[in-house]
Protein backbone atom coordinates (compact mmCIF):
# COMPACT_ATOMS: atom_id res chain seq x y z
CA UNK A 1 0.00 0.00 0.00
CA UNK A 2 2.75 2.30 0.61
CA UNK A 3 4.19 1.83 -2.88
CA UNK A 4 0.88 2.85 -4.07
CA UNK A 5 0.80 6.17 -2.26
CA UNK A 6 4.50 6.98 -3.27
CA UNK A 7 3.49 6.30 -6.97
CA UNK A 8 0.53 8.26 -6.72
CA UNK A 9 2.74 11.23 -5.54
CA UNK A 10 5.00 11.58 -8.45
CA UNK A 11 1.95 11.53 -10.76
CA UNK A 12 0.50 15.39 -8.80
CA UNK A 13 1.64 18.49 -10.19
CA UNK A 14 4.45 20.08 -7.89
CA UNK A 15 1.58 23.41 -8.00
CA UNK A 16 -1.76 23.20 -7.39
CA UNK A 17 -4.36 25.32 -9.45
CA UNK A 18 -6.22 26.30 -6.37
CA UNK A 19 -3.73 27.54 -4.49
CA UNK A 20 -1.83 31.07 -4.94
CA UNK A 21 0.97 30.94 -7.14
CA UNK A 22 3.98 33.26 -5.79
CA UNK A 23 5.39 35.95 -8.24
CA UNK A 24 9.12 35.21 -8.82
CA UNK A 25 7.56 31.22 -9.76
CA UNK A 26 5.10 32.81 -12.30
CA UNK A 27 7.37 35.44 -13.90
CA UNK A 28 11.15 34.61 -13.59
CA UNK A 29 13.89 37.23 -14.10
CA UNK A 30 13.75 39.92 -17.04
CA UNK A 31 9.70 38.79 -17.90
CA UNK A 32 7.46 41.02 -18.48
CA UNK A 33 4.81 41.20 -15.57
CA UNK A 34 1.99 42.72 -17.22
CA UNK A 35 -0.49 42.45 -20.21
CA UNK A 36 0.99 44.26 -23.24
CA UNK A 37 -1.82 46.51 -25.48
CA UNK A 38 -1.62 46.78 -28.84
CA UNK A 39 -2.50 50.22 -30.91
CA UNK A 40 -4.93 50.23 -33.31
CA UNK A 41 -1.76 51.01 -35.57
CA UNK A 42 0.49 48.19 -34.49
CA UNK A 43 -2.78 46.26 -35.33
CA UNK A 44 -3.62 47.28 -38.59
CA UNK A 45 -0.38 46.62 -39.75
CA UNK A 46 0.07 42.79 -38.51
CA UNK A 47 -3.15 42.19 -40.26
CA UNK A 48 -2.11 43.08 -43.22
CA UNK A 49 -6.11 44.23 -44.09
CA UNK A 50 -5.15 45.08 -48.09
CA UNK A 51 -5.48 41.07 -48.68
CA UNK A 52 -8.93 41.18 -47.23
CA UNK A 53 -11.92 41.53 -49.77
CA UNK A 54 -13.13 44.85 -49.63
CA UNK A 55 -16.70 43.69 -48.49
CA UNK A 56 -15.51 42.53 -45.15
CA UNK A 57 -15.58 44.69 -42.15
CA UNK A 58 -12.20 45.50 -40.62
CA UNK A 59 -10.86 48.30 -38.43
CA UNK A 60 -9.92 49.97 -41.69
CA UNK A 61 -13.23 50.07 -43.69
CA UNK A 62 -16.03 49.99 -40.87
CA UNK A 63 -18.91 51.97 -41.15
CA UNK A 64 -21.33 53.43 -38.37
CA UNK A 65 -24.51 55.00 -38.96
CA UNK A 66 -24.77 58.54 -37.02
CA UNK A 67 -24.90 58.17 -32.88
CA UNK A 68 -28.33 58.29 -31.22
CA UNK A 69 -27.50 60.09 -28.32
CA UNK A 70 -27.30 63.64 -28.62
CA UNK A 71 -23.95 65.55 -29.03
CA UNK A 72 -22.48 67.07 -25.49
CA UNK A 73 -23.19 70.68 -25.28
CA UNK A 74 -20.04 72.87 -24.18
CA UNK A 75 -19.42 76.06 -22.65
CA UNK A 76 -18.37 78.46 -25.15
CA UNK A 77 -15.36 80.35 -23.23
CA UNK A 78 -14.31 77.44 -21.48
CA UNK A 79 -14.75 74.62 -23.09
CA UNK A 80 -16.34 72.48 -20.23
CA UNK A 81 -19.60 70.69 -20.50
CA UNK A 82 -22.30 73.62 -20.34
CA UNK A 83 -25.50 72.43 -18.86
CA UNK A 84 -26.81 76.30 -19.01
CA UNK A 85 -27.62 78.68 -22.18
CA UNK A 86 -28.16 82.05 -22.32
CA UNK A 87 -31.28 83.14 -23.98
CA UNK A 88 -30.35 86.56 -24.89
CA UNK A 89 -26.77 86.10 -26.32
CA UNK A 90 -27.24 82.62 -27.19
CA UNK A 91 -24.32 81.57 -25.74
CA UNK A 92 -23.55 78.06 -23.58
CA UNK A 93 -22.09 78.35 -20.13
CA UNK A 94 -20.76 75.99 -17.24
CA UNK A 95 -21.18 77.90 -14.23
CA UNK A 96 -22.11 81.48 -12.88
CA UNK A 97 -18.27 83.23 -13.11
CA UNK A 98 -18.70 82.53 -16.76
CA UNK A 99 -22.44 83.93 -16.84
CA UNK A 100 -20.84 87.18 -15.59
CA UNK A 101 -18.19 87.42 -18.38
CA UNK A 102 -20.84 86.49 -20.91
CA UNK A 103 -23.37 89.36 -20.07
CA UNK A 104 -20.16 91.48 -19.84
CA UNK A 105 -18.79 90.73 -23.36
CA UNK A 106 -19.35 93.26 -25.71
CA UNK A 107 -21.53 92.53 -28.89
CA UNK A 108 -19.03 91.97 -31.32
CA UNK A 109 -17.31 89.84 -29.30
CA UNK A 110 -20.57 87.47 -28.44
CA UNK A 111 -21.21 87.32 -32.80
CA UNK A 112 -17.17 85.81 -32.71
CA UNK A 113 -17.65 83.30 -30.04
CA UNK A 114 -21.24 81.89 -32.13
CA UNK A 115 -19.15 82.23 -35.28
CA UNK A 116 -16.57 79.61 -33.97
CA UNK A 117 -19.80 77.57 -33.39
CA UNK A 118 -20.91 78.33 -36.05
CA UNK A 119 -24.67 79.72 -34.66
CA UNK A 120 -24.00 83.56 -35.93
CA UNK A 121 -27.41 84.75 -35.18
CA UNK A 122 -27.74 89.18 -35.40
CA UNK A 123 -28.43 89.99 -31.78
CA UNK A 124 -30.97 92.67 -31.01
């Protein structure tokens, strides 16, 4: 019975799957210890798409249709998302500091910002 059980050792694997593998077993010296991400450049070029039929979707020739979700509106001085507009210059704003500058702006200055908008409306 004892030969049994010494055979039956050999035949285990030295690490169990269960239990915690240490680090210096898993990755010896000069490994690399992390997962290693590929850019959509470094990608395009290992699969060579120009051998692919032009029918076939790839990251090279996919289309989308237009999103469904409305487009973010921004704040027109400072670029950060603008959850308020102002009704009489028509402008977008993030908070109240840039309220103030807005209604302090002179008019010619209001018809540039909706120009790089493009919304140029004539103000009254």
């Amino acid at each position: 019975m004892e030969r049994e059980v010494l055979e039956a050792e050999l035949v285990l694997p030295t690490h169990m799957k269960f239990k915690k593998i240490q680090m210096y077993d898993k990755y010896p010296k000069g490994q690399a210890r992390g997962r290693h991400w590929k850019h959509l450049k470094q990608i395009i070029q290992a699969e060579n798409y120009e051998n692919y039929p032009p029918h076939l979707p790839t990251y090279v020739n996919i289309e989308t249709p237009p999103s469904m979700h409305p487009g973010k509106k921004i704040c027109d001085i400072t670029g950060f998302e603008a959850p308020y507009f102002d009704p009489r210059t028509k402008l977008r704003y993030a908070n109240t500091e840039v309220f103030k500058t807005i209604r302090s702006l002179p008019n010619d200055h209001v018809q540039r910002y909706l120009a790089l908008r493009n919304a140029a409306v004539v103000l009254r």
